[in-house]
N, C-alpha and C. Protein backbone atom coordinates (compact mmCIF):
# COMPACT_ATOMS: atom_id res chain seq x y z
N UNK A 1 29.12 120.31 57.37
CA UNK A 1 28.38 121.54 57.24
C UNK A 1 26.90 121.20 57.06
N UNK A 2 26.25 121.89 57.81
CA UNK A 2 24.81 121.65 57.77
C UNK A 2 24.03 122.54 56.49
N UNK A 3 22.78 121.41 56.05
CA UNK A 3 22.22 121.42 54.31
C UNK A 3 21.93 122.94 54.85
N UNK A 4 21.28 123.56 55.64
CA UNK A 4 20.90 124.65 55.95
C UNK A 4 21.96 126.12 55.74
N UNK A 5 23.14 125.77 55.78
CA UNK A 5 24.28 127.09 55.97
C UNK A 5 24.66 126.61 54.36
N UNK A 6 24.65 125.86 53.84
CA UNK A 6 25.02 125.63 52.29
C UNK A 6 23.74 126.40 51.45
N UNK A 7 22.74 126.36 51.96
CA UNK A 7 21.72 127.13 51.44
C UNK A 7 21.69 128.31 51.40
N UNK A 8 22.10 129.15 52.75
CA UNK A 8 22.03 130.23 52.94
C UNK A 8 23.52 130.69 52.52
N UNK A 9 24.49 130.11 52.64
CA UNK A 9 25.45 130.39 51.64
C UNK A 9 25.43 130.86 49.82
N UNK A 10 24.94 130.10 49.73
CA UNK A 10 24.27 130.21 47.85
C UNK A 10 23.53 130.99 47.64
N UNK A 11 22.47 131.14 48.81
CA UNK A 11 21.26 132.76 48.47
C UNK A 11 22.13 133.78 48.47
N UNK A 12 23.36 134.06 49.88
CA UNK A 12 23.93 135.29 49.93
C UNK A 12 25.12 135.33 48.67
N UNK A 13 25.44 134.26 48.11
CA UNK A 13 26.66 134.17 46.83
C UNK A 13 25.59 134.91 45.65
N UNK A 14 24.23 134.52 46.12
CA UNK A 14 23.33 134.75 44.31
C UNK A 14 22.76 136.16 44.44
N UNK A 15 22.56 136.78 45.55
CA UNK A 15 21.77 138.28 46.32
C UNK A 15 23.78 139.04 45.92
N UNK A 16 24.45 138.87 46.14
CA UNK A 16 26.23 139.51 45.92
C UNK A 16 25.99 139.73 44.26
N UNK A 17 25.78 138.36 43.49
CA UNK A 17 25.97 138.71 42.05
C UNK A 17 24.96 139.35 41.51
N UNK A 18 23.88 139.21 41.97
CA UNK A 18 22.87 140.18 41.59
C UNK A 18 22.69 141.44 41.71
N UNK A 19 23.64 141.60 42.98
CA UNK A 19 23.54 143.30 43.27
C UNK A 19 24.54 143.97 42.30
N UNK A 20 25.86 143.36 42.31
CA UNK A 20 26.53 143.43 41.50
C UNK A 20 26.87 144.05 40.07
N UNK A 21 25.48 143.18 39.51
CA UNK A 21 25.28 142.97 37.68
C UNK A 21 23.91 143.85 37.58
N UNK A 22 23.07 143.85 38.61
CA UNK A 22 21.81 144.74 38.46
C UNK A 22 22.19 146.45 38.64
N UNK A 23 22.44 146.32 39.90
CA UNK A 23 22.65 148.23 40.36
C UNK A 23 23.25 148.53 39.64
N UNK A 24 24.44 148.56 38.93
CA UNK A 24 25.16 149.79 37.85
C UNK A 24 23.73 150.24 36.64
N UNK A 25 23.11 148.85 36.47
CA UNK A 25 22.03 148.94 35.47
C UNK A 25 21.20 149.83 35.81
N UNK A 26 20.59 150.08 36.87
CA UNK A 26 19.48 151.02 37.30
C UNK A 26 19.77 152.26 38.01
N UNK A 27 21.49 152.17 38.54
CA UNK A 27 21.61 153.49 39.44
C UNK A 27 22.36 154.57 38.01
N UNK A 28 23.65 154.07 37.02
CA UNK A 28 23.81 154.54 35.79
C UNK A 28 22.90 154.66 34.67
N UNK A 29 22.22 155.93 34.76
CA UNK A 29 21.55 155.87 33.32
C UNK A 29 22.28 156.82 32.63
N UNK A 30 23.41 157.32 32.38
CA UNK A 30 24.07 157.90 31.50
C UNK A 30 25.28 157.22 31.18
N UNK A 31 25.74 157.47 29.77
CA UNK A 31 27.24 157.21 29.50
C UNK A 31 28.26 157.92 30.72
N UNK A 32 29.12 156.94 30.87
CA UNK A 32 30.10 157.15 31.45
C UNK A 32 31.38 157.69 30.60
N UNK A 33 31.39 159.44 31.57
CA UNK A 33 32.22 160.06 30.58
C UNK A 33 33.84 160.55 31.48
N UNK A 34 33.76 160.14 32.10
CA UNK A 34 34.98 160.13 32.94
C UNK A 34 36.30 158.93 31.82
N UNK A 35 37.35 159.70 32.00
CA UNK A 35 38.33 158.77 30.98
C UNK A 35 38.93 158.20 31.93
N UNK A 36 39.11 158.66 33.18
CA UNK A 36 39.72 157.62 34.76
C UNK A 36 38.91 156.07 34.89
N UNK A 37 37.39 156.77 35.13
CA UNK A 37 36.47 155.86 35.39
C UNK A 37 36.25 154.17 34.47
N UNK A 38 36.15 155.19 32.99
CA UNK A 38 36.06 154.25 31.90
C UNK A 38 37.49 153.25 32.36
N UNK A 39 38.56 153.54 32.21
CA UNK A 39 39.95 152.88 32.11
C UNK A 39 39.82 151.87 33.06
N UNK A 40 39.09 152.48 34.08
CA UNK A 40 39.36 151.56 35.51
C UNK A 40 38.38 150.07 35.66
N UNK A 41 37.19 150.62 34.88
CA UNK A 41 35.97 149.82 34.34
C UNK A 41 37.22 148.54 33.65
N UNK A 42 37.43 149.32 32.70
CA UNK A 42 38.04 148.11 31.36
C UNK A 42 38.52 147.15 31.85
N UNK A 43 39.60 147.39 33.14
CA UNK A 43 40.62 146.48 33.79
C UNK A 43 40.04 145.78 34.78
N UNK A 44 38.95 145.96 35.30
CA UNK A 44 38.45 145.43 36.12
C UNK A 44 38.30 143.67 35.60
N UNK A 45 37.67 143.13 34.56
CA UNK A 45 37.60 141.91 34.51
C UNK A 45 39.07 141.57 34.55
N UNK A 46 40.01 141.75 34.14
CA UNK A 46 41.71 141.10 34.15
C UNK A 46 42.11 141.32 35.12
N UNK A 47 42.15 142.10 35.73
CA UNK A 47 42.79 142.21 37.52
C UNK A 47 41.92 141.04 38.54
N UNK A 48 40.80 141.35 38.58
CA UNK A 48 39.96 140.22 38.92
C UNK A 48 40.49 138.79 38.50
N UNK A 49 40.20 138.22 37.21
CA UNK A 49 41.00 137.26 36.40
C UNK A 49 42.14 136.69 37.20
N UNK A 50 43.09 137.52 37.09
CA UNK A 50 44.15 137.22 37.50
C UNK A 50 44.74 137.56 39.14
N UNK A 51 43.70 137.92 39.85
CA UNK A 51 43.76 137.82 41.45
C UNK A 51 43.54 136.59 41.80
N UNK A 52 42.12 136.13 40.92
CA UNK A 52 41.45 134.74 41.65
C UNK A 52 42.53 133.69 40.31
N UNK A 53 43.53 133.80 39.75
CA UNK A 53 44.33 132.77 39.20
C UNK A 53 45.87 132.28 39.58
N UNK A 54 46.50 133.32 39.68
CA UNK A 54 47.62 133.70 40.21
C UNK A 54 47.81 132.56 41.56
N UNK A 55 47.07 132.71 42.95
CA UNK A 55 47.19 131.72 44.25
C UNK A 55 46.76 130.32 43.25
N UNK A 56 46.14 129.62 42.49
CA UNK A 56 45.80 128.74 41.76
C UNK A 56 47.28 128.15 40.85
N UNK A 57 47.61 129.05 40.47
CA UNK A 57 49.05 128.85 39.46
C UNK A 57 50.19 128.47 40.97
N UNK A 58 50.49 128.87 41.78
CA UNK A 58 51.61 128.64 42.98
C UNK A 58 51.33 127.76 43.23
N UNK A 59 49.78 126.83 43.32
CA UNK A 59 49.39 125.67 44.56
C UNK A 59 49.55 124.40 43.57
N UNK A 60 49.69 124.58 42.17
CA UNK A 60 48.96 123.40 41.33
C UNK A 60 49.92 122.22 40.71
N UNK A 61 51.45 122.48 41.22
CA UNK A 61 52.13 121.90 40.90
C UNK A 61 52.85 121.28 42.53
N UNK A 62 54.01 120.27 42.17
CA UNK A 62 54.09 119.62 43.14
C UNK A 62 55.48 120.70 44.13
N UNK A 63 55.65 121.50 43.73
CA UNK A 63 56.71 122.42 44.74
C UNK A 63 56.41 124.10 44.15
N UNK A 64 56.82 124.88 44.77
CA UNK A 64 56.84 126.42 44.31
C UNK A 64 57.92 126.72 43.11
N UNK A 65 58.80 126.08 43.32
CA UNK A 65 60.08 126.02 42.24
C UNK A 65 59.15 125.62 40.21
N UNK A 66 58.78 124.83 40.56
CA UNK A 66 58.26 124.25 39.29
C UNK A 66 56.79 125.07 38.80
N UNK A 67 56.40 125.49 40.00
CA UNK A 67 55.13 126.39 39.61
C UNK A 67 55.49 127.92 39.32
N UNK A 68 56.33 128.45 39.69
CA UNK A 68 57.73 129.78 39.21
C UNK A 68 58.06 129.54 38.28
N UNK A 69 58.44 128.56 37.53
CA UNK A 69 59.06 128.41 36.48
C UNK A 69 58.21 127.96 35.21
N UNK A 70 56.56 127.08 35.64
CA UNK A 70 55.94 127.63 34.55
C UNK A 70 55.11 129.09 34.52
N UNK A 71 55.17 129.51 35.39
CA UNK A 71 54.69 131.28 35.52
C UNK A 71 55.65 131.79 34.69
N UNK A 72 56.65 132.12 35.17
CA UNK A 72 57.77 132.75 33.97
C UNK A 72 57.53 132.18 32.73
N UNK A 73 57.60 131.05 32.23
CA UNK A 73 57.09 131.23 30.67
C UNK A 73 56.22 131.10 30.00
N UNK A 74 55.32 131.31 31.09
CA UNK A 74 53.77 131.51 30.83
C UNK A 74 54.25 132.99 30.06
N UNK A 75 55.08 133.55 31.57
CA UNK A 75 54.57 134.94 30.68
C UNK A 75 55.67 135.60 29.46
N UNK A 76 56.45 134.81 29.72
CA UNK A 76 57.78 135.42 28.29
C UNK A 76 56.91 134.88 26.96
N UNK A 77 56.23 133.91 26.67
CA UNK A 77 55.45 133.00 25.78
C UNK A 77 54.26 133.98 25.93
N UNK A 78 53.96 134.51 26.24
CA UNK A 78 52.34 135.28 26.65
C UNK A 78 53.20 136.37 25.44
N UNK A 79 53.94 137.44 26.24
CA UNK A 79 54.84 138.52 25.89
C UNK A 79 55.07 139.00 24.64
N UNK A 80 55.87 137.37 24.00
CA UNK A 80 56.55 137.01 22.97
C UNK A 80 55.41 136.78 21.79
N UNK A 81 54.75 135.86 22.09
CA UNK A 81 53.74 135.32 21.32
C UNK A 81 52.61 135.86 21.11
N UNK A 82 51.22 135.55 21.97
CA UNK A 82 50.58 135.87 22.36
C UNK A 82 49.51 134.66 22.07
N UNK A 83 49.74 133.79 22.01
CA UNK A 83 48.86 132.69 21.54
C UNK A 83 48.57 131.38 22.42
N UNK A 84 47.47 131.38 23.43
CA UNK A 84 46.95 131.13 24.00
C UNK A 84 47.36 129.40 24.41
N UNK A 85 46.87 129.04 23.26
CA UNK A 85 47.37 127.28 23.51
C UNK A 85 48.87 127.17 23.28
N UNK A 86 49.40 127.98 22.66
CA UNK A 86 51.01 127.79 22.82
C UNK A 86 51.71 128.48 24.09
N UNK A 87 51.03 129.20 24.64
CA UNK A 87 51.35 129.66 26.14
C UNK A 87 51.09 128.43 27.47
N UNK A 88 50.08 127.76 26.65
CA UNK A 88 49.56 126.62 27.74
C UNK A 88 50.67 125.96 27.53
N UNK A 89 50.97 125.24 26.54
CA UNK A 89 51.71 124.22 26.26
C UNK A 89 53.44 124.36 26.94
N UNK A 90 53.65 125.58 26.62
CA UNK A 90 54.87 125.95 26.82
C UNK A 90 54.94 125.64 28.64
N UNK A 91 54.00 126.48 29.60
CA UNK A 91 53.84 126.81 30.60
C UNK A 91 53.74 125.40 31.22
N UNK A 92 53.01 124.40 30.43
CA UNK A 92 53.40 122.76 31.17
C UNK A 92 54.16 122.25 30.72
N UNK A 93 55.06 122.58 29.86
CA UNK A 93 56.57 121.78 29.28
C UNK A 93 57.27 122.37 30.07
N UNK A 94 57.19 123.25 30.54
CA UNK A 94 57.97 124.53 31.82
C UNK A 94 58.11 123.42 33.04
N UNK A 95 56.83 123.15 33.22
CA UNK A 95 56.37 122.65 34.51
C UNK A 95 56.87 121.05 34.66
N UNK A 96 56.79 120.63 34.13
CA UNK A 96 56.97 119.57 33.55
C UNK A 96 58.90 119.22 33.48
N UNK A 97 59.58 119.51 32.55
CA UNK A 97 61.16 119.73 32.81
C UNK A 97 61.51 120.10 33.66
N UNK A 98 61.02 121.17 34.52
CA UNK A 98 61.57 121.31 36.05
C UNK A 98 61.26 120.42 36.83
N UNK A 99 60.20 119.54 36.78
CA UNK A 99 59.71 118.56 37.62
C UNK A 99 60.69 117.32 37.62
N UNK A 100 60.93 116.77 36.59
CA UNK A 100 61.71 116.12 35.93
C UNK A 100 63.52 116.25 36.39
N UNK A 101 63.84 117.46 36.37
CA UNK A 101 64.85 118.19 36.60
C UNK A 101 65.19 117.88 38.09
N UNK A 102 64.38 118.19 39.08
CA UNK A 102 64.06 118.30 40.30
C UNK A 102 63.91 117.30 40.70
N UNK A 103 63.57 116.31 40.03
CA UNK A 103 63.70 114.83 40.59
C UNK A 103 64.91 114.36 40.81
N UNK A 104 65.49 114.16 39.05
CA UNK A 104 66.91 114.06 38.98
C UNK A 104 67.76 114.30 40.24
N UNK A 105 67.55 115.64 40.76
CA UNK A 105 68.94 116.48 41.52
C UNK A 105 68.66 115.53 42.76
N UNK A 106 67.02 115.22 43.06
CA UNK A 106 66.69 114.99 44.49
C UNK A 106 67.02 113.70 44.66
């Protein structure tokens, strides 16, 4: 890739976040009193979050089987718990015993 399209790549990535994070600032000058609007606002960072994580969680292990299976107790441990490094931990002991598991059978 030429230094030139990596450049102009990064201006149009930095002109996206700027429009982004600036215009609500200057086109909203009132509270937002819509209770739809507000709700939809709130969720926006976690849906996001978890759009751009989710394809990341399927690819990061060595089969789909073992990456399913720490998703599931990512989220029963998420559910159950709610405690962040014990969700991690769990979710690669997940990953991890199925891997292990999966060897075995293979």
């Amino acid at each position: 890739m030429e230094e030139k399209q990596i450049w102009l790549g990064m201006l149009v990535m930095a002109a996206t976040l700027y429009m982004v994070r600036a215009l609500p600032l200057t086109l909203l000058k009132k509270e937002i009193r819509s209770t739809f609007i507000r709700s939809f606002l709130y969720y926006v960072p976690y849906v996001s979050l978890s759009v751009m994580t989710f394809p990341a969680i399927l690819s990061a292990t060595g089969s789909l089987v073992s990456a399913a299976a720490g998703f599931a107790a990512a989220v029963v441990l998420a559910w159950v718990d709610g405690n962040l490094f014990r969700v991690s931990l769990g979710a690669c002991g997940a990953v991890f015993v199925t891997e292990l598991v999966m060897e075995f059978l293979v």
